[in-house]
N, C-alpha and C. Protein backbone atom coordinates (compact mmCIF):
# COMPACT_ATOMS: atom_id res chain seq x y z
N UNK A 1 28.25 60.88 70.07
CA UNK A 1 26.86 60.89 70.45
C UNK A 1 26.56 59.62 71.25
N UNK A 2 25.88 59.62 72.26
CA UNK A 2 25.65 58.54 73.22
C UNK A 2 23.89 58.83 73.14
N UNK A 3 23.52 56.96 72.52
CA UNK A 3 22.10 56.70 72.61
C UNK A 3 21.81 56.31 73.84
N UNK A 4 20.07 56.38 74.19
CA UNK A 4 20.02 55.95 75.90
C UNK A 4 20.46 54.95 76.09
N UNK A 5 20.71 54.00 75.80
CA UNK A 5 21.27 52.78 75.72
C UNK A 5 22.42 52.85 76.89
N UNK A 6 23.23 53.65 76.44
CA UNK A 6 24.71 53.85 76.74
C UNK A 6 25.72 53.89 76.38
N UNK A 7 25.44 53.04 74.66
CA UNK A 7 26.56 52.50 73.68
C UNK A 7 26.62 54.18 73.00
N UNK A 8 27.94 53.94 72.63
CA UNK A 8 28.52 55.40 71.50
C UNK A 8 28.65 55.02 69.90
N UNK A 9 28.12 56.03 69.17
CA UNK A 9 28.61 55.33 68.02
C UNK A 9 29.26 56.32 67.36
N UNK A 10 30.30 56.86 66.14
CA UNK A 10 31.08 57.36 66.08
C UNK A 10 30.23 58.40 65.29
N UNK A 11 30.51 59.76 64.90
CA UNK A 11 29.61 60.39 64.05
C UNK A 11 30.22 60.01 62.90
N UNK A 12 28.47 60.25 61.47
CA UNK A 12 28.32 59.87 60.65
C UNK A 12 29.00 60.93 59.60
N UNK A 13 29.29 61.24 58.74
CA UNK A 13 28.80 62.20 57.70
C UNK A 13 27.81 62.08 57.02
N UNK A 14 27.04 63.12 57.53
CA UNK A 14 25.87 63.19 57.15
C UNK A 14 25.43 63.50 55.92
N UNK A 15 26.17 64.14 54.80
CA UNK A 15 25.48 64.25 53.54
C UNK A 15 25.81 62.93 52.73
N UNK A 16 26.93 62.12 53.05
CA UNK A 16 27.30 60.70 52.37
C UNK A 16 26.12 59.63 53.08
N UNK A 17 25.82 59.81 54.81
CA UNK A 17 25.21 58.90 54.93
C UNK A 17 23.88 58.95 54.68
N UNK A 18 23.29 60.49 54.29
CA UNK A 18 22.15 60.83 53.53
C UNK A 18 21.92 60.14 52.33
N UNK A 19 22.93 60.51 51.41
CA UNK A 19 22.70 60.13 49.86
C UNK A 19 22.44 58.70 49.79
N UNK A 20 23.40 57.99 50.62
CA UNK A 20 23.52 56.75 50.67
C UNK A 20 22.08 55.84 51.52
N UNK A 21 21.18 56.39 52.13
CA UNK A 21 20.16 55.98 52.69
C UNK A 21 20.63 55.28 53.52
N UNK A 22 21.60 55.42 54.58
CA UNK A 22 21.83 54.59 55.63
C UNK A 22 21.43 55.84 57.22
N UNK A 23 21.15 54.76 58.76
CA UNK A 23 21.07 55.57 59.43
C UNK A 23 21.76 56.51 59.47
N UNK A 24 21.73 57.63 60.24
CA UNK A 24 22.38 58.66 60.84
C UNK A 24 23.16 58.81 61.91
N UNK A 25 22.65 57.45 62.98
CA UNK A 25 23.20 57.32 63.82
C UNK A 25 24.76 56.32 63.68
N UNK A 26 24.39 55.41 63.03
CA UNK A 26 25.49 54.16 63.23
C UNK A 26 26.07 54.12 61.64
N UNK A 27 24.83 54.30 60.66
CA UNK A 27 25.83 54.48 59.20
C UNK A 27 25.50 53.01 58.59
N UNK A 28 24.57 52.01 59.31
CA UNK A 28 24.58 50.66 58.95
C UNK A 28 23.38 50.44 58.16
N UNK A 29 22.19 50.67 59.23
CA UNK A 29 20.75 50.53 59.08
C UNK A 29 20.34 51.10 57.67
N UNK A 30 19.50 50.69 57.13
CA UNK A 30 18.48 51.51 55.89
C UNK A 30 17.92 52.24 56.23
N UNK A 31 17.62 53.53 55.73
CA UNK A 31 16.77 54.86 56.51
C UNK A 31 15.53 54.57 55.96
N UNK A 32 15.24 53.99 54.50
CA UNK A 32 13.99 53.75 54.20
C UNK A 32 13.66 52.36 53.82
N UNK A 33 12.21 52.30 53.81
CA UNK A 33 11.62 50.72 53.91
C UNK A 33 11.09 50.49 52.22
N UNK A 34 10.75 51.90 51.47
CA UNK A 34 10.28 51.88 50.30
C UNK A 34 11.07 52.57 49.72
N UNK A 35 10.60 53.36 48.72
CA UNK A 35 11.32 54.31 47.50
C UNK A 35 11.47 55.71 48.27
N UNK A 36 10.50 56.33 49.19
CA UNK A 36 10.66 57.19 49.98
C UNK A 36 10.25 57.18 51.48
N UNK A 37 9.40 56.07 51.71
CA UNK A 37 8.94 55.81 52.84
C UNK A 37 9.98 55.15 54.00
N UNK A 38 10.03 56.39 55.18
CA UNK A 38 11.33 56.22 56.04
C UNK A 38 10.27 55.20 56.85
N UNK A 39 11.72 54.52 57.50
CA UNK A 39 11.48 53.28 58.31
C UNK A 39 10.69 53.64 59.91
N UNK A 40 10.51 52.71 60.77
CA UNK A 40 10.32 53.30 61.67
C UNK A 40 11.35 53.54 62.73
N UNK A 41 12.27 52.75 62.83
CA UNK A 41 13.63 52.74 63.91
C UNK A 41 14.94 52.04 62.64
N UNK A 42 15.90 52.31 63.21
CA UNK A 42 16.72 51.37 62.64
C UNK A 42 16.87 50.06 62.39
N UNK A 43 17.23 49.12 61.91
CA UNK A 43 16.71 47.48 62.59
C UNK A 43 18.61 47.01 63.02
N UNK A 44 19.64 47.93 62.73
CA UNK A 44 21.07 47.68 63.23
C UNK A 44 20.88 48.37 64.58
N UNK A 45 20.91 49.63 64.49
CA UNK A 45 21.23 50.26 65.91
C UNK A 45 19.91 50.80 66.99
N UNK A 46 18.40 50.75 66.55
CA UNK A 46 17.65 50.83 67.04
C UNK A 46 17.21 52.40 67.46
N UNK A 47 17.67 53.55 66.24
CA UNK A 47 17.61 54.68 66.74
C UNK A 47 16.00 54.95 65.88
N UNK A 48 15.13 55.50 66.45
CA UNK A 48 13.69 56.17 66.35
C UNK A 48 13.78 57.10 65.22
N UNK A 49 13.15 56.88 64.10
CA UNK A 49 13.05 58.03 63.36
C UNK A 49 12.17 58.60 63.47
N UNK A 50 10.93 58.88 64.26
CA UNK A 50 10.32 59.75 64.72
C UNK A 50 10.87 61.25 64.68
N UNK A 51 11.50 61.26 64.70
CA UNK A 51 12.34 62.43 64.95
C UNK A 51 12.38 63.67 63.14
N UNK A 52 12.35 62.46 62.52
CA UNK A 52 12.78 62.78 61.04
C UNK A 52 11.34 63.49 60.56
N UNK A 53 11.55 64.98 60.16
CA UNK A 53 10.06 64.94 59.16
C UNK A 53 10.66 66.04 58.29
N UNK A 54 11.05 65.52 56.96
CA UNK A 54 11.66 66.73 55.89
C UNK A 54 10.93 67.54 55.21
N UNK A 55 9.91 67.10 55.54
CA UNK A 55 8.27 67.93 54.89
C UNK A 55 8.81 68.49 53.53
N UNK A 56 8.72 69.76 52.97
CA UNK A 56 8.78 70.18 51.75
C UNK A 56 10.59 70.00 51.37
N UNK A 57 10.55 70.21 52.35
CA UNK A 57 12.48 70.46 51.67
C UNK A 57 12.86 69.89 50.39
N UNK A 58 13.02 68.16 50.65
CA UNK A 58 13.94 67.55 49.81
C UNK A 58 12.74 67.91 48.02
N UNK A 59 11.01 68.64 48.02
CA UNK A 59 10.73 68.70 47.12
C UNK A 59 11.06 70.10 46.46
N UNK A 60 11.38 70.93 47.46
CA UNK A 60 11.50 72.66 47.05
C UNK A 60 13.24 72.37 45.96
N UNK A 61 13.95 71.71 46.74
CA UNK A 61 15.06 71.35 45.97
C UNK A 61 15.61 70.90 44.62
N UNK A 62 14.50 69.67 44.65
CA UNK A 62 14.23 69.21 43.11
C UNK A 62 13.77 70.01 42.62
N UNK A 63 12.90 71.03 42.50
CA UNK A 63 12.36 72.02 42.15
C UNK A 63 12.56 72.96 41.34
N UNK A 64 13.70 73.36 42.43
CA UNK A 64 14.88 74.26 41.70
C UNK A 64 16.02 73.78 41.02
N UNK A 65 16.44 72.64 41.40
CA UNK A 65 17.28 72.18 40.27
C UNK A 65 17.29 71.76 39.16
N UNK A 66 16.23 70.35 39.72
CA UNK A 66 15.80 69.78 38.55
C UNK A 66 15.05 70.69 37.67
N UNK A 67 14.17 71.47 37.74
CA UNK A 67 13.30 72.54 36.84
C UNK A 67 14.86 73.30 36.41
N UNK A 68 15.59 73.54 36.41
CA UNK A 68 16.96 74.21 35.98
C UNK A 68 17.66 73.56 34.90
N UNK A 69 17.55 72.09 35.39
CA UNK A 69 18.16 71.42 34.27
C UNK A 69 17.57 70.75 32.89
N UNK A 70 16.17 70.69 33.59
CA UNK A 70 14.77 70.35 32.49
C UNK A 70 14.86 71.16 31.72
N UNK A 71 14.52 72.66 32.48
CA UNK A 71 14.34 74.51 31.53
C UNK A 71 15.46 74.71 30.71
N UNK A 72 16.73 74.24 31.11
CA UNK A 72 18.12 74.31 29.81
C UNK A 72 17.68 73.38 28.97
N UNK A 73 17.48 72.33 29.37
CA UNK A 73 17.46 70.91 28.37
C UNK A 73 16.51 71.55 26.99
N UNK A 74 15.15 71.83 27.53
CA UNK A 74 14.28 72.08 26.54
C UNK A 74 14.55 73.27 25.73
N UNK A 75 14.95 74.60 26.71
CA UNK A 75 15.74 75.80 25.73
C UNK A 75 16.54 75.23 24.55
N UNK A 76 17.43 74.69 24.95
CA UNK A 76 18.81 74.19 24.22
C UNK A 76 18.15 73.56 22.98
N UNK A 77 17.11 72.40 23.47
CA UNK A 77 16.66 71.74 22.30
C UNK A 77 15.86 72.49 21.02
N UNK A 78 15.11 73.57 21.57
CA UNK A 78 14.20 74.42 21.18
C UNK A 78 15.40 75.60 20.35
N UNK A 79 15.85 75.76 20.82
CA UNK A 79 17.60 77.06 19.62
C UNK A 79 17.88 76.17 19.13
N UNK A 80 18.46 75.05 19.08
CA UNK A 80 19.40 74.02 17.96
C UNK A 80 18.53 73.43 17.50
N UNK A 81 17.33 72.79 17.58
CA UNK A 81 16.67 71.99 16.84
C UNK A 81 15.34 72.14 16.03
N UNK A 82 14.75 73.36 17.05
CA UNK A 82 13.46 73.83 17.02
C UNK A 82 12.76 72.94 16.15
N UNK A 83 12.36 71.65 16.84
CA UNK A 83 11.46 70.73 17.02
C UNK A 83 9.84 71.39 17.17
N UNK A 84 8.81 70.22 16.70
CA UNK A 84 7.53 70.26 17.33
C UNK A 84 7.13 70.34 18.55
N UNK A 85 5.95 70.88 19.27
CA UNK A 85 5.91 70.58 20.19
C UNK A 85 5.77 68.94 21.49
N UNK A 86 5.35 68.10 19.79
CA UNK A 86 5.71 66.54 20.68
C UNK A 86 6.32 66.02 20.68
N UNK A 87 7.72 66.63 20.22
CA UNK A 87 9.05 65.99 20.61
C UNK A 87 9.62 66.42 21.70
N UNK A 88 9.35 67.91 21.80
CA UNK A 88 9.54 68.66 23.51
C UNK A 88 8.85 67.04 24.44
N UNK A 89 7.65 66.70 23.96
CA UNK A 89 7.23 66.52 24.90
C UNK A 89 7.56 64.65 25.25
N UNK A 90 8.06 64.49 24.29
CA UNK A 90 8.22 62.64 24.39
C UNK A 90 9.66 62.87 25.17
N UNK A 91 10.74 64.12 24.69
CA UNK A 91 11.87 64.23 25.07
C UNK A 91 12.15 64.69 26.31
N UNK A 92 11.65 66.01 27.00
CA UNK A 92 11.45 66.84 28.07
C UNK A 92 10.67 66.00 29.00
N UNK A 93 9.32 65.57 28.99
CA UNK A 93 8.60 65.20 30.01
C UNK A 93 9.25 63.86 30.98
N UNK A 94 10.31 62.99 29.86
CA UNK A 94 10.63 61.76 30.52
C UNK A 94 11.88 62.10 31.40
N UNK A 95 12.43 63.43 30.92
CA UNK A 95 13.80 62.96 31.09
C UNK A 95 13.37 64.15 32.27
N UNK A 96 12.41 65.01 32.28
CA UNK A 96 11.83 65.63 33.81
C UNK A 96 11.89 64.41 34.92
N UNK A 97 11.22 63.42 34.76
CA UNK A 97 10.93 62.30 35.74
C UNK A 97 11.76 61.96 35.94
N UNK A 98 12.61 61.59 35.66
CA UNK A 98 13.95 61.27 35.63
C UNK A 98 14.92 61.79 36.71
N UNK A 99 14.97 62.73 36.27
CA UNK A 99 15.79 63.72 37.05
C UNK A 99 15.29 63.91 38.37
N UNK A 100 13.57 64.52 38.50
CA UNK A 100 13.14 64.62 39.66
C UNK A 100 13.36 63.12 40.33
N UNK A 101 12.47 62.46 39.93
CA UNK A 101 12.25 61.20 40.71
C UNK A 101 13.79 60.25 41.36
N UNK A 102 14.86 60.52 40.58
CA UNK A 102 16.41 60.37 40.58
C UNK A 102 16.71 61.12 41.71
N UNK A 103 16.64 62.30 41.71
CA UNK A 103 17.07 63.16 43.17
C UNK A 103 16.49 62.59 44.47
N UNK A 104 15.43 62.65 44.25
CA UNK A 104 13.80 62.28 44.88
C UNK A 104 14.91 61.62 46.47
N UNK A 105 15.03 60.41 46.55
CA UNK A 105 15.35 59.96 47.92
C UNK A 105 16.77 59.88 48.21
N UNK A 106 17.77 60.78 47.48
CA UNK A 106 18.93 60.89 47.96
C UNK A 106 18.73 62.24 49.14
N UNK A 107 18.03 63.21 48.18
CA UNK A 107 17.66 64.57 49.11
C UNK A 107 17.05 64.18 50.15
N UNK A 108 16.03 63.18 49.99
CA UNK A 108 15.44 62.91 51.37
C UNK A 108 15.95 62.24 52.52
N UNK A 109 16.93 61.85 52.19
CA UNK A 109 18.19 61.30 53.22
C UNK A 109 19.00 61.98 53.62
N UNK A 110 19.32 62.31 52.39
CA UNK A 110 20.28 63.86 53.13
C UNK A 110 19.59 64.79 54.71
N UNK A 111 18.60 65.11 53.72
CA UNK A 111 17.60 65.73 54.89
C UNK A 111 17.65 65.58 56.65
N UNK A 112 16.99 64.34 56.31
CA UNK A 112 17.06 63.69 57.82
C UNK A 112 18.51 62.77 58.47
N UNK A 113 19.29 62.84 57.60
CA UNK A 113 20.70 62.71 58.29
C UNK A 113 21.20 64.33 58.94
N UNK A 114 20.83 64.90 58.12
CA UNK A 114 21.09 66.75 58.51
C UNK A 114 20.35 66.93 59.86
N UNK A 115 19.26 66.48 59.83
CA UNK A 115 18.11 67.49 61.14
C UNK A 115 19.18 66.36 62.32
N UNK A 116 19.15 64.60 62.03
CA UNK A 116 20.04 63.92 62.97
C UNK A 116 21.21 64.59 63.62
N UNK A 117 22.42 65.14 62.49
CA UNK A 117 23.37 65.42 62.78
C UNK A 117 23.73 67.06 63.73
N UNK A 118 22.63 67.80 63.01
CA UNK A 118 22.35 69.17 63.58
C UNK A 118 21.29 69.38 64.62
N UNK A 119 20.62 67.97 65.29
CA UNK A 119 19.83 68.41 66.20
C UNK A 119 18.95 69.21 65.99
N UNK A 120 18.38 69.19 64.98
CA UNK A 120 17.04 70.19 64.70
C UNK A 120 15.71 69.82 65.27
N UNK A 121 15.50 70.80 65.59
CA UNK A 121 13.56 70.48 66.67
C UNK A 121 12.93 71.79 65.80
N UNK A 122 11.56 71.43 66.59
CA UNK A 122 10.66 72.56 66.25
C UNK A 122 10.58 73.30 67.15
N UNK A 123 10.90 74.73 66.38
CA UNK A 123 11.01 76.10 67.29
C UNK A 123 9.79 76.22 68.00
N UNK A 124 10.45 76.73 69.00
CA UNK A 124 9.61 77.09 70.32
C UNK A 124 9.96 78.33 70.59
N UNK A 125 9.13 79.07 71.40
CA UNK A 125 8.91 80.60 71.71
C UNK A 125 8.95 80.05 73.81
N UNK A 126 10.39 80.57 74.66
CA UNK A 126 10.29 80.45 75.60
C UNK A 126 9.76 81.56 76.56
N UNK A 127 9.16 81.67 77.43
CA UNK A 127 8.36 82.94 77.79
C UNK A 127 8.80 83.11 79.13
């Protein structure tokens, strides 16, 4: 891939350099500035994340997983233990956050290393 620049940089793997929150382009830069809040450019290679918008994705994901692994957790606990309901809830509710909020900005890196690596735009209708 050649930035306008002129310089080349080698391709990334994109689901390692996702997880890992580094650019997409060079593999160096931090993709985010907060816990989920993406940066505005790189500050190593100077590539624009403008480009990046994962909108629902990285949450439809947690969604389904994490709600998968929460919904066993609490089943499981509920047949072997059949607990009260505020132990479901001191036990289940934390270890929900957990999980979601844990996924939370690996998926979102992933994401936008993906749309980077695959060139994804917004569809257009050519006439």
């Amino acid at each position: 891939m050649t930035d306008p620049s002129g310089s080349d940089y080698p391709p990334q793997p994109p689901i390692s350099t996702g997880i890992a929150g580094r650019c997409p382009r060079c593999g160096q830069g931090s993709l985010f500035r907060g816990f989920i809040d993406l940066r505005k450019s790189c500050e190593v290679c100077g590539l624009d994340y403008s480009f990046a918008d994962s909108a629902d994705g990285p949450a439809v994901f947690i969604m389904l997983i994490g709600g998968f692994i929460v919904c066993g957790l609490a089943l499981w606990l509920e047949v072997y233990y059949e607990p009260p309901w505020w132990v479901h809830l001191l036990v289940t509710l934390p270890f929900g956050l957990i999980v979601c909020l844990g996924m939370l900005r690996p998926l979102k890196g992933m994401m936008v290393a993906l749309q980077y690596y695959n060139k994804a735009e917004e569809g257009r209708i050519e006439r």
